[in-house]
Protein backbone atom coordinates (compact mmCIF):
# COMPACT_ATOMS: atom_id res chain seq x y z
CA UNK A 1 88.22 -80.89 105.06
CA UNK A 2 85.74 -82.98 106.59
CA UNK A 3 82.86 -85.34 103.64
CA UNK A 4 80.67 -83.13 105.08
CA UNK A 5 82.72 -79.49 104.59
CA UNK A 6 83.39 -80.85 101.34
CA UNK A 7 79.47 -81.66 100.59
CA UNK A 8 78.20 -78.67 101.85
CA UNK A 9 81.15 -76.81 99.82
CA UNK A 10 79.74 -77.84 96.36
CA UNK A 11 76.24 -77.83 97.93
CA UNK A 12 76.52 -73.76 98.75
CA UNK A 13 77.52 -73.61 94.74
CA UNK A 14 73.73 -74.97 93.67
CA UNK A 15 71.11 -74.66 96.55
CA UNK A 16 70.74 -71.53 98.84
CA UNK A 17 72.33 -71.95 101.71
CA UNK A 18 73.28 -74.96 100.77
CA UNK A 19 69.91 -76.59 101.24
CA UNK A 20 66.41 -77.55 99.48
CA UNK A 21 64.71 -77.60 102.93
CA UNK A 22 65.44 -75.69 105.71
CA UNK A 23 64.53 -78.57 108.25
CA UNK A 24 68.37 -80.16 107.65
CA UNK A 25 70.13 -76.64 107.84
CA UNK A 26 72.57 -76.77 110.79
CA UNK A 27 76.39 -74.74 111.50
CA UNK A 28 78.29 -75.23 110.70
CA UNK A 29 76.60 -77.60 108.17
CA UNK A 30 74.01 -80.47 107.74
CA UNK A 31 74.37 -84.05 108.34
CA UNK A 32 74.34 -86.01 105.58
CA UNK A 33 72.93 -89.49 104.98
CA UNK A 34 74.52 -92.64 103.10
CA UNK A 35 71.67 -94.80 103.73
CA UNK A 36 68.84 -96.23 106.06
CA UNK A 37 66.88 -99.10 107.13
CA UNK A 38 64.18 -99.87 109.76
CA UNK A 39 64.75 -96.99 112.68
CA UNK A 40 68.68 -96.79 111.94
CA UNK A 41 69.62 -93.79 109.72
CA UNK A 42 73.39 -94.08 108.72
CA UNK A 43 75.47 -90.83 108.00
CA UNK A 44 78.37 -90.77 105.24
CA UNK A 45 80.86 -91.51 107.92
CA UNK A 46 79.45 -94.54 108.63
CA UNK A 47 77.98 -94.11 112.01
CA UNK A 48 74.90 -94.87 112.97
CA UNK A 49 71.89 -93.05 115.16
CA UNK A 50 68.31 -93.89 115.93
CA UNK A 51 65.43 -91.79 113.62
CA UNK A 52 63.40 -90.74 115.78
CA UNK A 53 62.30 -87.95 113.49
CA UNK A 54 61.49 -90.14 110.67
CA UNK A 55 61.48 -87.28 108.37
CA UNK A 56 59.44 -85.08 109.81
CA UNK A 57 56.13 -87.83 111.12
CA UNK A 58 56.17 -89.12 107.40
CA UNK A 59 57.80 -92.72 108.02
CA UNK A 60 55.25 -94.58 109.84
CA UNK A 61 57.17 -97.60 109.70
CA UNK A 62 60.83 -96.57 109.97
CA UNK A 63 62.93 -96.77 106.69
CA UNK A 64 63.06 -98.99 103.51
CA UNK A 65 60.41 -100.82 104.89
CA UNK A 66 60.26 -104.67 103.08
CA UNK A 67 57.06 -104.50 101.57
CA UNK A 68 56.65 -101.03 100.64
CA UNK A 69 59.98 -101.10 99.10
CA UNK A 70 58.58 -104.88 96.99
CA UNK A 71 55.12 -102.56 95.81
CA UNK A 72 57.56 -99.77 94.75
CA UNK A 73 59.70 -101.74 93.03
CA UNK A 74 56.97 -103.98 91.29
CA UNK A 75 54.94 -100.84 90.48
CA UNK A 76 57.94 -98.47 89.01
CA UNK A 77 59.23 -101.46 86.51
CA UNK A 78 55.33 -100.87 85.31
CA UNK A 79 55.83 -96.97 84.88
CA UNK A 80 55.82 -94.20 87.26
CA UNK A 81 52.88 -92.35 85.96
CA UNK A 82 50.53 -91.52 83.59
CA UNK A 83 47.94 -89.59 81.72
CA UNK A 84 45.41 -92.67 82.60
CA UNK A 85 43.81 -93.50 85.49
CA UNK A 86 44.94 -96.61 87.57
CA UNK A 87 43.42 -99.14 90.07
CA UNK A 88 45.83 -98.36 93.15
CA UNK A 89 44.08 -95.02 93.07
CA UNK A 90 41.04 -96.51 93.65
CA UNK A 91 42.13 -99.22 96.16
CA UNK A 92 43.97 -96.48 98.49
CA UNK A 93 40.83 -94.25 98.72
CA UNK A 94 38.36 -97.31 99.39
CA UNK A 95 40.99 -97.86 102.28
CA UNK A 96 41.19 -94.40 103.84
CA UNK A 97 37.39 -93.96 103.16
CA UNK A 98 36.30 -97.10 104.82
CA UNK A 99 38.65 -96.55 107.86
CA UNK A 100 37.70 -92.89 108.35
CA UNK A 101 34.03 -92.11 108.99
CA UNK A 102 33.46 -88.60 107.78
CA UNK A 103 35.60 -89.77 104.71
CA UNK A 104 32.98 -89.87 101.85
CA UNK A 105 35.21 -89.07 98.91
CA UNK A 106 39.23 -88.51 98.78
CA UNK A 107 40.98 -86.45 96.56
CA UNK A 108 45.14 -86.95 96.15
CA UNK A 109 47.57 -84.58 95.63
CA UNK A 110 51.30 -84.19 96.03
CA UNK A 111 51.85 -82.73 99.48
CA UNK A 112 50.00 -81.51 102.63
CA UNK A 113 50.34 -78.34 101.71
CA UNK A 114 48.70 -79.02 98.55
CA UNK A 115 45.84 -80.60 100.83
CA UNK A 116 45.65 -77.74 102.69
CA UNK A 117 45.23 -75.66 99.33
CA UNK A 118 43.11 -77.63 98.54
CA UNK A 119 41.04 -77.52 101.37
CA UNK A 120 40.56 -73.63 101.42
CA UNK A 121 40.15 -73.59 98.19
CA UNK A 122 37.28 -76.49 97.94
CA UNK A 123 35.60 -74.09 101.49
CA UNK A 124 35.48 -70.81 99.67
CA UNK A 125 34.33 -72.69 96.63
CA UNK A 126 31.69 -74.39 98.65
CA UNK A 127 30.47 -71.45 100.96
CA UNK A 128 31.37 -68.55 98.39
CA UNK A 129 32.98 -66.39 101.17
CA UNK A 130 36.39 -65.40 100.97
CA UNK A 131 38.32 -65.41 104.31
CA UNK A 132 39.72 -67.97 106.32
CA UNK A 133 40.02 -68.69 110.37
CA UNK A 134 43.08 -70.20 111.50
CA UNK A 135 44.74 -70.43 115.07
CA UNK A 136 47.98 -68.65 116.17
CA UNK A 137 51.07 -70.09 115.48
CA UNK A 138 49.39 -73.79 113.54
CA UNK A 139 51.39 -74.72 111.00
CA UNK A 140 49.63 -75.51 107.83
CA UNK A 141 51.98 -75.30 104.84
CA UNK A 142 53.61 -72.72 102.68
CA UNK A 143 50.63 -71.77 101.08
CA UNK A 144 50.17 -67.77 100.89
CA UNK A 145 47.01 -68.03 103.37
CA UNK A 146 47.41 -70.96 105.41
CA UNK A 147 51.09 -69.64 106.67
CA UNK A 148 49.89 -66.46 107.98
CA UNK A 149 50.86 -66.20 111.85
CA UNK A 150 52.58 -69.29 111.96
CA UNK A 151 56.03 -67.24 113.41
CA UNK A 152 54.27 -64.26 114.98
CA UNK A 153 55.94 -63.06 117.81
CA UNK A 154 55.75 -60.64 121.04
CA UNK A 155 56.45 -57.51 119.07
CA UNK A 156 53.79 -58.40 116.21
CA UNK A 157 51.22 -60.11 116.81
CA UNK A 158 48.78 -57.24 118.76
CA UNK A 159 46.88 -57.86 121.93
CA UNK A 160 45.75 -60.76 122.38
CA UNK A 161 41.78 -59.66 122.22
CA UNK A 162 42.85 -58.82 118.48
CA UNK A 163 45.62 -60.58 117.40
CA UNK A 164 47.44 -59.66 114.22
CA UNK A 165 47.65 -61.64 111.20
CA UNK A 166 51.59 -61.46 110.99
CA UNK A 167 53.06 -62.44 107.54
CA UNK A 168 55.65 -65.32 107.51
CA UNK A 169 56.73 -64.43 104.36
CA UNK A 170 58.76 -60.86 103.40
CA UNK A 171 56.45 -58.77 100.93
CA UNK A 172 52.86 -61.06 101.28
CA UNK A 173 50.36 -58.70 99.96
CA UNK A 174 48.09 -57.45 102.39
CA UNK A 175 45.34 -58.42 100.80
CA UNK A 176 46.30 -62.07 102.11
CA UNK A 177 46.24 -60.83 105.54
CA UNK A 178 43.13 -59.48 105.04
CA UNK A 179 41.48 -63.13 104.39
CA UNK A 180 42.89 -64.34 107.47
CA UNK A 181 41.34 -64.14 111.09
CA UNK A 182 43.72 -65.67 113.82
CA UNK A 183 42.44 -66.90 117.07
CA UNK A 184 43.95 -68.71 120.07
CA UNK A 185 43.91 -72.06 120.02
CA UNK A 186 41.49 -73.87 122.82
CA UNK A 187 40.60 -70.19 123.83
CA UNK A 188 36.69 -70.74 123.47
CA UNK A 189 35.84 -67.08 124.41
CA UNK A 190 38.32 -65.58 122.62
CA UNK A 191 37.97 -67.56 119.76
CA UNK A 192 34.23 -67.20 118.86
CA UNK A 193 34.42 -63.58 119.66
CA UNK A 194 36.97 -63.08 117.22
CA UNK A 195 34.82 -65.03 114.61
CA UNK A 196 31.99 -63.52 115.48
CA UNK A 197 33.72 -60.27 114.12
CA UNK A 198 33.92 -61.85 110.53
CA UNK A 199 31.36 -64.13 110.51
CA UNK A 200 29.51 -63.40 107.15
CA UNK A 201 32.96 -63.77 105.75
CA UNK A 202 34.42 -66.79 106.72
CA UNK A 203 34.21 -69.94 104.73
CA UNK A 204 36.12 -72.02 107.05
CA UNK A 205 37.76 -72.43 110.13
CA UNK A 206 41.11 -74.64 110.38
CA UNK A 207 42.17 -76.65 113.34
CA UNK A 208 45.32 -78.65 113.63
CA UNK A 209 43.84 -80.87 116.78
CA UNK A 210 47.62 -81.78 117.58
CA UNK A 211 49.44 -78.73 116.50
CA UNK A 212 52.91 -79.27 116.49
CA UNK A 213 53.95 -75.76 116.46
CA UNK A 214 51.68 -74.96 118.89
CA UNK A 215 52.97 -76.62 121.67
CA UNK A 216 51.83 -80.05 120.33
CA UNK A 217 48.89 -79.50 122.95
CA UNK A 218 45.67 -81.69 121.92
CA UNK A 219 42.35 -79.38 121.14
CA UNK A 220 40.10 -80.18 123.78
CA UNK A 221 36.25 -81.70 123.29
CA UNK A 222 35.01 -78.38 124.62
CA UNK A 223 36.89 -76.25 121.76
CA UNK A 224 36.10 -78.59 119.25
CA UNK A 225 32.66 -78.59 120.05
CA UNK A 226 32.39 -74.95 120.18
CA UNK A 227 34.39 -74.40 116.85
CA UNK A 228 31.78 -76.89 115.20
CA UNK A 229 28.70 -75.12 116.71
CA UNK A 230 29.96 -71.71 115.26
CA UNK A 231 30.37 -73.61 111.53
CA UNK A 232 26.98 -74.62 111.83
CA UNK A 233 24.94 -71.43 112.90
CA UNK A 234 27.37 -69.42 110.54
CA UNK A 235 27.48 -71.26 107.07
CA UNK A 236 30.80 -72.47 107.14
CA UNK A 237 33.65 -75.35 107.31
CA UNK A 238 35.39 -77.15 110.22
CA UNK A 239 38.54 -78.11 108.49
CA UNK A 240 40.70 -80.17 110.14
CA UNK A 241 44.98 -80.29 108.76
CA UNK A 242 45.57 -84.49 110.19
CA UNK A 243 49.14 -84.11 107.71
CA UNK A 244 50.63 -84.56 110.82
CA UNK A 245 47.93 -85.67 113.36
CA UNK A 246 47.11 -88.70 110.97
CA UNK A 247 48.87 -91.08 113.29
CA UNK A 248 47.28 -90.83 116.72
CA UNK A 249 45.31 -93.16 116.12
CA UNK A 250 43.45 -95.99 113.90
CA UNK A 251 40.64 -93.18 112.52
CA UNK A 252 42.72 -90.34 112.90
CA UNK A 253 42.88 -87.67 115.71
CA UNK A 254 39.36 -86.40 115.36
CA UNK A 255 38.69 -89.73 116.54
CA UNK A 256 38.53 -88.73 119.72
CA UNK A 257 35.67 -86.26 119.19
CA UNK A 258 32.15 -86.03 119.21
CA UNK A 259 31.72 -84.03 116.03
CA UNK A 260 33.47 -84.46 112.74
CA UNK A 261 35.16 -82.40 110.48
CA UNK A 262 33.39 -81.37 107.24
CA UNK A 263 36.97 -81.71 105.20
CA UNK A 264 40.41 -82.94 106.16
CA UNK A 265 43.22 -82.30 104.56
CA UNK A 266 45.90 -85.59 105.00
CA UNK A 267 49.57 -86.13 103.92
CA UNK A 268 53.15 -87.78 105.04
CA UNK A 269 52.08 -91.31 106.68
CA UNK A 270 49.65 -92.11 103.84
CA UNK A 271 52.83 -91.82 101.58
CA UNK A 272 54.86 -94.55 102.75
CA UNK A 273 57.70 -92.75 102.63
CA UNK A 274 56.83 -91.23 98.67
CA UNK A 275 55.51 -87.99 98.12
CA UNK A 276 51.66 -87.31 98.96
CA UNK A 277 48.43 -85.03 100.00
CA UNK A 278 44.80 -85.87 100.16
CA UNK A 279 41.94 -83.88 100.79
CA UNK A 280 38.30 -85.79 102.16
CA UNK A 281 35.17 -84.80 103.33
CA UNK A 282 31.27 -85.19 102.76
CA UNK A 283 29.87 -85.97 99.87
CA UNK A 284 28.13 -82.89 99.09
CA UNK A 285 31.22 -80.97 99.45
CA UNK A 286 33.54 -82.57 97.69
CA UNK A 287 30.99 -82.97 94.83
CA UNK A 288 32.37 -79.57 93.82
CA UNK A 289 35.28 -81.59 92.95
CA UNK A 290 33.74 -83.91 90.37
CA UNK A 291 34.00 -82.31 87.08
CA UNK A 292 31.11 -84.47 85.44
CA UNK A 293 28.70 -83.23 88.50
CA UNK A 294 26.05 -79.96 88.34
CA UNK A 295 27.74 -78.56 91.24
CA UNK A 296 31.00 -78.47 89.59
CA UNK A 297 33.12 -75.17 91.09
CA UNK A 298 36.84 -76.18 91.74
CA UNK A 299 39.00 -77.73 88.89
CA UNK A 300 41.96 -79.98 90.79
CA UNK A 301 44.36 -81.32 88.77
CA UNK A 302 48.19 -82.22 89.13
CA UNK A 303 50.70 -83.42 86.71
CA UNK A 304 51.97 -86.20 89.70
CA UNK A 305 48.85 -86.36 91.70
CA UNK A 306 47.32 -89.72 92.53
CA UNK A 307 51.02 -91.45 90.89
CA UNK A 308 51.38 -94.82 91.21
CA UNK A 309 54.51 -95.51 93.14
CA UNK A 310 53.27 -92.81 96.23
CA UNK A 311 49.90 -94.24 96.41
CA UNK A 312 51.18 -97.98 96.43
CA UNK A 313 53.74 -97.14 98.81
CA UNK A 314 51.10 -95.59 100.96
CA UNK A 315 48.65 -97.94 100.63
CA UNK A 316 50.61 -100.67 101.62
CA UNK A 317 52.07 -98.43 104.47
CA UNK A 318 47.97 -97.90 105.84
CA UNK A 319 47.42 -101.80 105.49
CA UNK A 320 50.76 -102.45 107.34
CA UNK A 321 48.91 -99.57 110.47
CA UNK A 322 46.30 -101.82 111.65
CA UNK A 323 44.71 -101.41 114.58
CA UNK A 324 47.13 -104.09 116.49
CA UNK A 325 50.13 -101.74 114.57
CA UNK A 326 48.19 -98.32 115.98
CA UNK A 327 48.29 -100.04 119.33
CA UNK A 328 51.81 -101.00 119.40
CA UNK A 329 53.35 -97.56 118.47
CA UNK A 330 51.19 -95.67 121.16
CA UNK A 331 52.03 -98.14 123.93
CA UNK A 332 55.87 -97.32 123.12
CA UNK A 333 55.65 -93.45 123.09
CA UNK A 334 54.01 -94.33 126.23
CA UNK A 335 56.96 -96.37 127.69
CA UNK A 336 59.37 -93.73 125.80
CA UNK A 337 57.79 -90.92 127.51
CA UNK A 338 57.54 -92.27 131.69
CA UNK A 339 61.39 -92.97 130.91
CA UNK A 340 61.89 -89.66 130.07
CA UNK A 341 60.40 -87.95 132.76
CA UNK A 342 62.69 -90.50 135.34
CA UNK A 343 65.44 -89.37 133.59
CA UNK A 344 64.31 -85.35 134.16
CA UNK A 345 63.47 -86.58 137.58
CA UNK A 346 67.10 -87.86 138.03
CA UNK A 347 68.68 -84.74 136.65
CA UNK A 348 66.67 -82.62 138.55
CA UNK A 349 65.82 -80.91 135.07
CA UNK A 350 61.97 -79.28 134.67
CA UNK A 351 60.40 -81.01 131.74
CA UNK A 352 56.83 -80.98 130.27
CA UNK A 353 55.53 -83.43 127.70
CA UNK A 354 52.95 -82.85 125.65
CA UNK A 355 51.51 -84.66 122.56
CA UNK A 356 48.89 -87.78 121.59
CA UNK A 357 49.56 -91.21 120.12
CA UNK A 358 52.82 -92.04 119.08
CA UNK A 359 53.98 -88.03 119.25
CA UNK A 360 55.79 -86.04 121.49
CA UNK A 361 57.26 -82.94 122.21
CA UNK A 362 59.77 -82.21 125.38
CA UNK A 363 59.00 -78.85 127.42
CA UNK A 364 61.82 -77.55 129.30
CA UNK A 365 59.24 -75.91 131.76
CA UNK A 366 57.23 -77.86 134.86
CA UNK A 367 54.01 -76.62 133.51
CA UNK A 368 52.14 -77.24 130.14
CA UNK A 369 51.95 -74.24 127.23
CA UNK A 370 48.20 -73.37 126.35
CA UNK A 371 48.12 -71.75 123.28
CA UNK A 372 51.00 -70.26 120.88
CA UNK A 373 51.88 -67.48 123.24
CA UNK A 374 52.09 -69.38 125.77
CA UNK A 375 54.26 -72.12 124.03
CA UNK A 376 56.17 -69.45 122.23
CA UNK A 377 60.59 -70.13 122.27
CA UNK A 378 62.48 -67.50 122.83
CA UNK A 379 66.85 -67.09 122.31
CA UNK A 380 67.34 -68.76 125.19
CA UNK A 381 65.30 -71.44 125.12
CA UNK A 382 65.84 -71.90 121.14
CA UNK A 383 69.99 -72.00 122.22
CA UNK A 384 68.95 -74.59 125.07
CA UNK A 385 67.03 -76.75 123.03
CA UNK A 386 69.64 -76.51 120.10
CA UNK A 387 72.36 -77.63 122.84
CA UNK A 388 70.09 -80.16 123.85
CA UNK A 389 69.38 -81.83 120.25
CA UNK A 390 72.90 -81.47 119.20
CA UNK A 391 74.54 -83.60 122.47
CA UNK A 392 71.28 -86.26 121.48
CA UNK A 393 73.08 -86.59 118.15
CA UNK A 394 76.30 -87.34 119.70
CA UNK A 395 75.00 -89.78 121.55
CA UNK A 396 73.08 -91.51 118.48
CA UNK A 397 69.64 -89.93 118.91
CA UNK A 398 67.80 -88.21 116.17
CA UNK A 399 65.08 -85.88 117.28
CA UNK A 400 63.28 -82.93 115.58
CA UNK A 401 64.00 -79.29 115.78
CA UNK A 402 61.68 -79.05 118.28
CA UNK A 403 62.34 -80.96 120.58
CA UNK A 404 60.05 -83.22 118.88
CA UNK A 405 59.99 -87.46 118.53
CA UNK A 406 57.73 -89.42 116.11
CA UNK A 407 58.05 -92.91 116.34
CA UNK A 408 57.96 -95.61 113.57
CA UNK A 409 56.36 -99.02 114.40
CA UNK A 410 60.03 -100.49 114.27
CA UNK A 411 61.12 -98.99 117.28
CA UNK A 412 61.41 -101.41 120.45
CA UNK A 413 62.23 -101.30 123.70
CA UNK A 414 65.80 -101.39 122.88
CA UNK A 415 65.92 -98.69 120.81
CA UNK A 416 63.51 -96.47 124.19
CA UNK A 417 66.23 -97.31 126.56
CA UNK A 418 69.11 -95.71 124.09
CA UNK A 419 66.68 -92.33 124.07
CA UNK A 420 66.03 -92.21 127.37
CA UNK A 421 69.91 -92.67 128.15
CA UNK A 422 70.94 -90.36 125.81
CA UNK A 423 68.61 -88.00 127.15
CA UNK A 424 69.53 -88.00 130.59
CA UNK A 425 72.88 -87.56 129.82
CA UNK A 426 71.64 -84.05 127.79
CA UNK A 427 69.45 -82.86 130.50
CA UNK A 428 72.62 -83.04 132.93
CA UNK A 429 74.36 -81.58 129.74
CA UNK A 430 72.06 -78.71 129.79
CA UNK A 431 71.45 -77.71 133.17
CA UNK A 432 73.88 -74.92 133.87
CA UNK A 433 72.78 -73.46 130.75
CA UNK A 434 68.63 -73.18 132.43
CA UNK A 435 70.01 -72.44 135.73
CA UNK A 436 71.35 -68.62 134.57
C-alpha cells in the first residue's frame, strides 16, 4: 500500500469518509500534506506543487509566512486565549475599520459562516422581520438559512419567475425554507419582483458581489444599485458576505460601488492563515451588539472569538496587504489569466474567465454564465473539469474544485509560467473528452 492508502486506511476508522472537510475528498483518496512554505505545498511523498488554492482564498500571502509565523509564535508563548480582553483585538479592528469606509464597528468571530450568522441574525434583530433574501446558488456557509439553494438544480429549483428555495441539507425543516426568498443574481427585474412579493418580511437581502459558486461573475453597479434602493424604500439590510470577496481589492469588493453595504460579514484573509469571522457595519446597527447600550437586542459571544493568535496572525497578514501588496497580486492574476487564454487559444480549447482582483475561475464555454442557472455544472462538465484538475496536479499545479485559482502575494512570474504550461498541456489533455 501506498502512505496515502495507508493514511486514508486508519483515516476511514475515525472521520466519515475519511475526511473533516469535504473540500480534500478525492478517489480514490486525498492528498496529503507534509509541509508548506511560501506558494510551495509539499505532499508526504516529498513532491512538490504550486498552491494555487491557498486553502480555499484564506492564505493571502502563501504559507508559513515569516512574520505572521514570528506574531504567532511570540503571542502563543503568552497564552492562546482568555476570559479577558486583549489589545490585538483592538488594534485589528482600528485596522479593518480605518481601511473600510462603511466599517464603523467590527465584531470577531470564529468563521465566515459564523459572520454570516451573525449577520442575519444582527438584520432580523435590527429590522424585527423574520425572512431573509439571498441569490441562487451564493454560497454563504453552513448555516441552516444562509445554505438554502446553494446546490439547487434543474429538477428543483421551479421556474425561474418563482424559484424554489431548495434545501442543501436532507431533513431542513420547512419552516427554514419558508424564511428564505431566492432571486437571480444581477437579474434586476426578476429580482425586485420577487422581493416585492415579501417585502414587509424581509430584514435583509445578501449579496456575495463575487460569488464563487455562482459563476464567480462580479454584481454589476446597476444590480447593486437597485438591490440598495429596494433596502431603503422597504426597511431593510444590504448585506454583503466579502469571506471570500475580501481580497479584490485594498477596501474590499464593494469598493467598486457607489452605495455601501449596511453590514458585511468578513473571514479567511483577515486570519492569516488562523481561524476567523467578523461581522461590520454602521454604527447604529451594530449598536445592537453592545451589551452596555439601550438598544441592546443580540447577545454574541464565543468561547474562541476575538483569540489572540488568529487576530495577530491576521492583523499582521492586513498590514503585510497594502495597497502596493493589493496592486501586485491583481497585476499577476492579470498576467496569469492573458497566459491562459494563449494557451486555450493554442489548444483550440473554448475557455471563459471570469472573476475580480486576484480571483479566477476557468469556463470551459466561449461565452460568460449570468446567473446560477446559467453557470450551473452538469456530469459532464463536473467529469471534464475533474479530468482537468487532476492532470494540473500531475503536472505540479494546485487549483480548486472549481476550476478555481486564488493567488497569494508570493506568487511570481515563475511560478505563472508553470500554470499556464501545465494548463495547456490539460486543455490538449481534455479535448476529446468536450469534443463528444
Amino acid at each position: 500500500m501506498t502512505k496515502e492508502e495507508v493514511l486514508f486506511s486508519k483515516a476511514k476508522q475515525v472521520l466519515p469518509g475519511g475526511v473533516s472537510r469535504n473540500i480534500i475528498y478525492r478517489k480514490p483518496h486525498p492528498f496529503y500534506v507534509s509541509e508548506a512554505h511560501g506558494c510551495y505545498v509539499t505532499d508526504i511523498n516529498g513532491v512538490n506543487r504550486i498552491d494555487f488554492a491557498n486553502n480555499v482564498a484564506s492564505l493571502i500571502h502563501g504559507h508559513a509566512h515569516p512574520a505572521i509565523v514570528k506574531a504567532v509564535c511570540e503571542q502563543i508563548q503568552k497564552g492562546t486565549a482568555y476570559t479577558l480582553a486583549t489589545e490585538v483585538e483592538i488594534e485589528h479592528a482600528q485596522l479593518l475599520c480605518n481601511r473600510i469606509p462603511s466599517f464603523d464597528k467590527i465584531r470577531f468571530v470564529n468563521s465566515g459562516t459564523e459572520a454570516v450568522m451573525a449577520m442575519i441574525k444582527a438584520a432580523r434583530a435590527y429590522t424585527g422581520k423574520p425572512k431573509i433574501a439571498k441569490a441562487e446558488g451564493g454560497y454563504h456557509g453552513s448555516y441552516d438559512v444562509a445554505e438554502v439553494s446553494q446546490s439547487a438544480s434543474p429538477d428543483n429549483w421551479g421556474d425561474i419567475d418563482n424559484p424554489n428555495s431548495v434545501p442543501h441539507v436532507y431533513g431542513t425543516p420547512q419552516s427554514v425554507l419558508n424564511d428564505v426568498v431566492i432571486f437571480h443574481f444581477n437579474d434586476i427585474e426578476r429580482t425586485i419582483n420577487i422581493l416585492n412579493r415579501y417585502a414587509g418580511e424581509i430584514a435583509c437581502v445578501i449579496i456575495d458581489p463575487v460569488p464563487h459558486r455562482i459563476g464567480m461573475i462580479p454584481a454589476t453597479n446597476e444590480f447593486i444599485d437597485a438591490i440598495y434602493q429596494w433596502t431603503r424604500e422597504n426597511n431593510a439590510l444590504m448585506c454583503f458576505d466579502e469571506v471570500i470577496c475580501f481580497r479584490v481589492d485594498y477596501e474590499g469588493s464593494q469598493s467598486a460601488y457607489s452605495h455601501k453595504p449596511d453590514l458585511t460579514a468578513l473571514g479567511k484573509i483577515i486570519g492569516g492563515g488562523f481561524p476567523v469571522g467578523a461581522l461590520a457595519g454602521k454604527n447604529e446597527i451594530m449598536e445592537i451588539l453592545n451589551p452596555g447600550g439601550n438598544n441592546y437586542r443580540f447577545s454574541l459571544s464565543g468561547t474562541f472569538s476575538a483569540n489572540p493568535v488568529s487576530l495577530i496572525a491576521g492583523k499582521t497578514a492586513m498590514e503585510l496587504f497594502d495597497k502596493q501588496a493589493v496592486e501586485k497580486i491583481n497585476k499577476m492574476s492579470q498576467i496569469a489569466q492573458q497566459q491562459i487564454l494563449e494557451a486555450a487559444k493554442i489548444a483550440d480549447v473554448p475557455v471563459y474567465l471570469t472573476g475580480k482582483g486576484s480571483m479566477f475561475k476557468i469556463h470551459f464555454r466561449e461565452t460568460a454564465p449570468v446567473n446560477y442557472r446559467t453557470a450551473y455544472e452538469d456530469k459532464k462538465t463536473k467529469k471534464i473539469m475533474n479530468m482537468f484538475l487532476d492532470h494540473l496536479y500531475e503536472k505540479g499545479i494546485i487549483m480548486i474544485d472549481s476550476c478555481s485559482c486564488f493567488l497569494s502575494t508570493v506568487i511570481t512570474q515563475k511560478e505563472i509560467d508553470a500554470l499556464s504550461e501545465a494548463v495547456l498541456s490539460a486543455l490538449k489533455f481534455i479535448k476529446p473528452e468536450l469534443e463528444k
